[in-house]
C-alpha atoms as a PDB file:
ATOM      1  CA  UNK A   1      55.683  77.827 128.469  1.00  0.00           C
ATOM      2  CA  UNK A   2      52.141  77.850 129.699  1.00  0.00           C
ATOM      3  CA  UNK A   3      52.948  81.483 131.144  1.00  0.00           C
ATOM      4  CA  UNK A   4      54.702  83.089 127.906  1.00  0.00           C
ATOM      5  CA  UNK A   5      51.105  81.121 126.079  1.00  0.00           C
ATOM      6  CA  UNK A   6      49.009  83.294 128.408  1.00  0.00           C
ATOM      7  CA  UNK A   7      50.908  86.273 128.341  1.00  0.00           C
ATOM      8  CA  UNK A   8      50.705  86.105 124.756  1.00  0.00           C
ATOM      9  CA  UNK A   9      46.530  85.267 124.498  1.00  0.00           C
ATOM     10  CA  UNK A  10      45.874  87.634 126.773  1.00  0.00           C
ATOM     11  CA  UNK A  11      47.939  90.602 125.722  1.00  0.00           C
ATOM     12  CA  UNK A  12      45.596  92.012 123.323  1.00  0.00           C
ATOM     13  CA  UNK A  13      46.315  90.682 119.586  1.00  0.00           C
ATOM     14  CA  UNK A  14      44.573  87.316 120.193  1.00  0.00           C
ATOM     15  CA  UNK A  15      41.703  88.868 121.573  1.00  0.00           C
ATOM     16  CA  UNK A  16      41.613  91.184 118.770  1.00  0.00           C
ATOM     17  CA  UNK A  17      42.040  88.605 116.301  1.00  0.00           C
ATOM     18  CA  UNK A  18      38.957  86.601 118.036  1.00  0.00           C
ATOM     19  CA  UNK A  19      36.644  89.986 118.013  1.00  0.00           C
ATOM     20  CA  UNK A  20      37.846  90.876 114.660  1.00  0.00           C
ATOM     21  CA  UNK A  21      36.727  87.561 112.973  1.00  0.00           C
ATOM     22  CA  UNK A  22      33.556  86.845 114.459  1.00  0.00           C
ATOM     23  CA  UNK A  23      32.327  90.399 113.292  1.00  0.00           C
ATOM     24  CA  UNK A  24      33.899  89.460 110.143  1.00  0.00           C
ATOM     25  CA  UNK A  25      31.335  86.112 109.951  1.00  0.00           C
ATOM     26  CA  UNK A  26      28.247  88.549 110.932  1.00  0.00           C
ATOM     27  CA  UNK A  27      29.201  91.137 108.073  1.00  0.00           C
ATOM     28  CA  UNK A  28      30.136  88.322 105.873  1.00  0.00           C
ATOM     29  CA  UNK A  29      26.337  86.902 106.534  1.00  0.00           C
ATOM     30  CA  UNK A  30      25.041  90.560 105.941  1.00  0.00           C
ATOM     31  CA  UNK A  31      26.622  90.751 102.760  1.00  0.00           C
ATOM     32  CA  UNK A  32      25.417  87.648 101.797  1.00  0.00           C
ATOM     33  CA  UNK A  33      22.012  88.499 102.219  1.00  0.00           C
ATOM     34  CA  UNK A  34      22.634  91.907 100.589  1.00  0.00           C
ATOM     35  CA  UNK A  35      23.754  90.089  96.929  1.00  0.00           C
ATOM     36  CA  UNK A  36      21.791  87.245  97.308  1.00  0.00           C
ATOM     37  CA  UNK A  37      18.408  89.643  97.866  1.00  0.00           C
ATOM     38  CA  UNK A  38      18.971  92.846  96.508  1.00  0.00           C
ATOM     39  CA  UNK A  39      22.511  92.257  93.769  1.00  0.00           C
ATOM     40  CA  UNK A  40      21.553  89.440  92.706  1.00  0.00           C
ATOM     41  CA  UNK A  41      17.759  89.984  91.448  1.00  0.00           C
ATOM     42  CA  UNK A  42      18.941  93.259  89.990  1.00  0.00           C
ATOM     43  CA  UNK A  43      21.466  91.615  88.042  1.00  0.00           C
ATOM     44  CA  UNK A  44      18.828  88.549  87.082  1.00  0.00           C
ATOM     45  CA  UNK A  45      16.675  91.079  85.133  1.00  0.00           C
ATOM     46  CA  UNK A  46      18.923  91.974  82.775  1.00  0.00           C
ATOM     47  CA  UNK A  47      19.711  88.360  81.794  1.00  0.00           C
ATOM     48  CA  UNK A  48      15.991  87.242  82.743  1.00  0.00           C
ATOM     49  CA  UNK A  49      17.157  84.312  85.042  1.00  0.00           C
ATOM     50  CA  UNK A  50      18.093  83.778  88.539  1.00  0.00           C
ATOM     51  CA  UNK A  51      21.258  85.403  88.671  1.00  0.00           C
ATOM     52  CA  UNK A  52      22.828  82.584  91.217  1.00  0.00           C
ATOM     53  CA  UNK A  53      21.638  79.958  89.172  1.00  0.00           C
ATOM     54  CA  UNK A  54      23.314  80.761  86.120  1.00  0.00           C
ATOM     55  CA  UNK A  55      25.506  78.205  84.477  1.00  0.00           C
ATOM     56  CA  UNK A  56      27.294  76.471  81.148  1.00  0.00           C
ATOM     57  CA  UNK A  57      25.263  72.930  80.924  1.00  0.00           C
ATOM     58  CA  UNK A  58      28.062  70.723  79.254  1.00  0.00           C
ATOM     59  CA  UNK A  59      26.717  67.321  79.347  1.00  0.00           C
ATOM     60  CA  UNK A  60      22.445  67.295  79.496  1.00  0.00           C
ATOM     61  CA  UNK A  61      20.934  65.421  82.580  1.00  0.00           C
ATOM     62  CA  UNK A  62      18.306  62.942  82.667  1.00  0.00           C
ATOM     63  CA  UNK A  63      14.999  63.836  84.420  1.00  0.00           C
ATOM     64  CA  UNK A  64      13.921  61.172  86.694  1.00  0.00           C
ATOM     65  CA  UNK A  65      10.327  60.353  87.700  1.00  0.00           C
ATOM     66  CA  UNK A  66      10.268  63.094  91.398  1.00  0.00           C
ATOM     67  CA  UNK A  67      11.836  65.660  88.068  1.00  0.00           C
ATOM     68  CA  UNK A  68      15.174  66.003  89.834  1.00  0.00           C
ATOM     69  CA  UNK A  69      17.902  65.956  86.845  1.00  0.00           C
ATOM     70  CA  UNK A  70      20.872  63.519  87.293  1.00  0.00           C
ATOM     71  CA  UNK A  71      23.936  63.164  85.273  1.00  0.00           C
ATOM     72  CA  UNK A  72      23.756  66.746  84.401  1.00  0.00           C
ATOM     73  CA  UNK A  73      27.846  68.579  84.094  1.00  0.00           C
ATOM     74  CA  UNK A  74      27.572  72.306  84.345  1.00  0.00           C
ATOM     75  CA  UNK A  75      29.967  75.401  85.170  1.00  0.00           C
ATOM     76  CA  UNK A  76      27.487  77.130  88.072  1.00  0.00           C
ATOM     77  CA  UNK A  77      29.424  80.713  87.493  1.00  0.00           C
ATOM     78  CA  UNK A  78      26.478  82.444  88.831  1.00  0.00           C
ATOM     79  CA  UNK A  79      27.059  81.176  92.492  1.00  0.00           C
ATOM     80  CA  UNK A  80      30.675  81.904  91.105  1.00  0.00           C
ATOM     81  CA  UNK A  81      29.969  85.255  90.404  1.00  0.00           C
ATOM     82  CA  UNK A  82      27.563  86.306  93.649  1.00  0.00           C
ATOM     83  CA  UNK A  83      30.364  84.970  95.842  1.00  0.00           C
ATOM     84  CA  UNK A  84      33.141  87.051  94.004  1.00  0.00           C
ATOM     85  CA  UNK A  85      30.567  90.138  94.607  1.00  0.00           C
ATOM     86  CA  UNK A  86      30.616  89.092  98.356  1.00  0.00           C
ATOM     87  CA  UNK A  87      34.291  88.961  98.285  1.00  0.00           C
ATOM     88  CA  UNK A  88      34.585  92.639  96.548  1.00  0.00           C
ATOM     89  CA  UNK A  89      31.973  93.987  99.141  1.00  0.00           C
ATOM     90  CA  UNK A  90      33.653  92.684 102.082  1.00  0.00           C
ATOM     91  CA  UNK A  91      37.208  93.232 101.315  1.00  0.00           C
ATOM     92  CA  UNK A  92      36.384  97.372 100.380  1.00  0.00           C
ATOM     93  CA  UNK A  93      34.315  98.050 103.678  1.00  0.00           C
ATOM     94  CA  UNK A  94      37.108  96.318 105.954  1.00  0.00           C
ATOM     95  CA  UNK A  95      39.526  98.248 103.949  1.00  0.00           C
ATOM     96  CA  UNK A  96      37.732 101.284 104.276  1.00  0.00           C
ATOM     97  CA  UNK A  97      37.592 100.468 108.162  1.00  0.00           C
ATOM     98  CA  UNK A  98      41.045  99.885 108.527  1.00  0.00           C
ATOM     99  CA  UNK A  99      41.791 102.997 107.230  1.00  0.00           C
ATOM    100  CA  UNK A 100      39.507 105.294 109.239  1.00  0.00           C
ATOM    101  CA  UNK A 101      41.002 103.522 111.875  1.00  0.00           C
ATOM    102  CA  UNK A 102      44.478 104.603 110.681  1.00  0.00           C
ATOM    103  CA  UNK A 103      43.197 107.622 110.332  1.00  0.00           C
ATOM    104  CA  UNK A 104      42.013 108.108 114.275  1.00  0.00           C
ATOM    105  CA  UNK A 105      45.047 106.997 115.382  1.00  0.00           C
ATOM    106  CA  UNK A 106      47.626 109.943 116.868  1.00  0.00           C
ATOM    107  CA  UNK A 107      50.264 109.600 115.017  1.00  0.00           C
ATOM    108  CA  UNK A 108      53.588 109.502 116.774  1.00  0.00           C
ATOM    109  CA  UNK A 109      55.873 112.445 117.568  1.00  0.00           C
ATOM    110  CA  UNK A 110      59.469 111.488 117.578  1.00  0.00           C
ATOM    111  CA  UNK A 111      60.982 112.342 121.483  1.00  0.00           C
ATOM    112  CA  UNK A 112      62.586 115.545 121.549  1.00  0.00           C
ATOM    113  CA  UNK A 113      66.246 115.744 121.170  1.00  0.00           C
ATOM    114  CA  UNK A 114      67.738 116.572 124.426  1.00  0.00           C
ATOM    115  CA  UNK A 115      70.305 119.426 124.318  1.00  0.00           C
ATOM    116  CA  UNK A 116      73.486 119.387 123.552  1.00  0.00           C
ATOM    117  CA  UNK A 117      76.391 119.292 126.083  1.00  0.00           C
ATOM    118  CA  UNK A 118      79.882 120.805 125.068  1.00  0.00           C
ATOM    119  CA  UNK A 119      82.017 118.573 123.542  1.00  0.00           C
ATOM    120  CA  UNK A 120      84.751 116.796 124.882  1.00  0.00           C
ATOM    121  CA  UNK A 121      87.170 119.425 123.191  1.00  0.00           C
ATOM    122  CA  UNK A 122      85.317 122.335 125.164  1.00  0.00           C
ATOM    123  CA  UNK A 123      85.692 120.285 128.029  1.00  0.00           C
ATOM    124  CA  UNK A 124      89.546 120.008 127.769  1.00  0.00           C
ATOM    125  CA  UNK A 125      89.719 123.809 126.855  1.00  0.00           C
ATOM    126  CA  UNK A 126      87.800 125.136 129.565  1.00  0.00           C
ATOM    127  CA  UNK A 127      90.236 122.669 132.049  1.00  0.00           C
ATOM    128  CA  UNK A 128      93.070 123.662 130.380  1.00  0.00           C
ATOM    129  CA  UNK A 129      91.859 127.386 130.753  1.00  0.00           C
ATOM    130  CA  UNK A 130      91.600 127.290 134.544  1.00  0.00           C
ATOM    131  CA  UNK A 131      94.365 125.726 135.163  1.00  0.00           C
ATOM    132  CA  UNK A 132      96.783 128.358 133.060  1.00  0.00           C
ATOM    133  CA  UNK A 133      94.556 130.626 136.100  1.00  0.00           C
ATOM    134  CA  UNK A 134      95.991 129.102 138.834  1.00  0.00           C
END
């Protein structure tokens, strides 16, 4: 079992796997940093707040004494919304790289069909044939 285990790690797809997500967590970070400091400012003009920290107050907090609010109940769908952007962002460039990838890839030519021999009927004819020549 160990054997098939390390046959299996090391025959390419779990290394691939490994490679493939920890670029995945870089680019994930470098979209992050693209909506959080470019998307999400953009977007916080035209409703004249912090995009990320927009939200639906349903119960009012209490400000304590340091001015932290307690108790407060909100819907934050401005994080919401900056991570769906980060989803849409990363999910069109990996499937644009999966397809150029596709792309480079040869694609494969079906074998050539060997040739023909004669048929078993041929075979029996031609037989037949030399023996009537005898």
């Amino acid at each position: 079992m160990l054997k098939e285990f390390k046959d299996f790690a090391m025959k390419g797809n779990l290394v691939d796997i490994a490679v493939g997500f920890v670029m995945g967590a870089a680019f994930n970070k470098i979209v992050s940093s693209f909506t959080g400091g470019i998307v999400s400012p953009l977007v916080g003009l035209i409703f004249k707040s912090d995009f990320k920290e927009l939200k639906y107050v349903i119960n009012e907090g209490v400000m304590d004494e340091a001015g932290a609010v307690t108790g407060e109940v909100a819907v934050l769908y401005g994080e919401f919304l900056t991570n769906l952007i980060d989803f849409i962002i990363v999910a069109f460039v990996m499937f644009m790289m999966i397809k150029a990838i596709n792309k480079t890839k040869k694609k494969e030519v079906p074998a050539p069909v060997a040739p023909k021999g004669p048929s078993q009927e041929d075979l029996l004819v031609e037989i037949r044939d030399l023996l009537a020549k005898k």
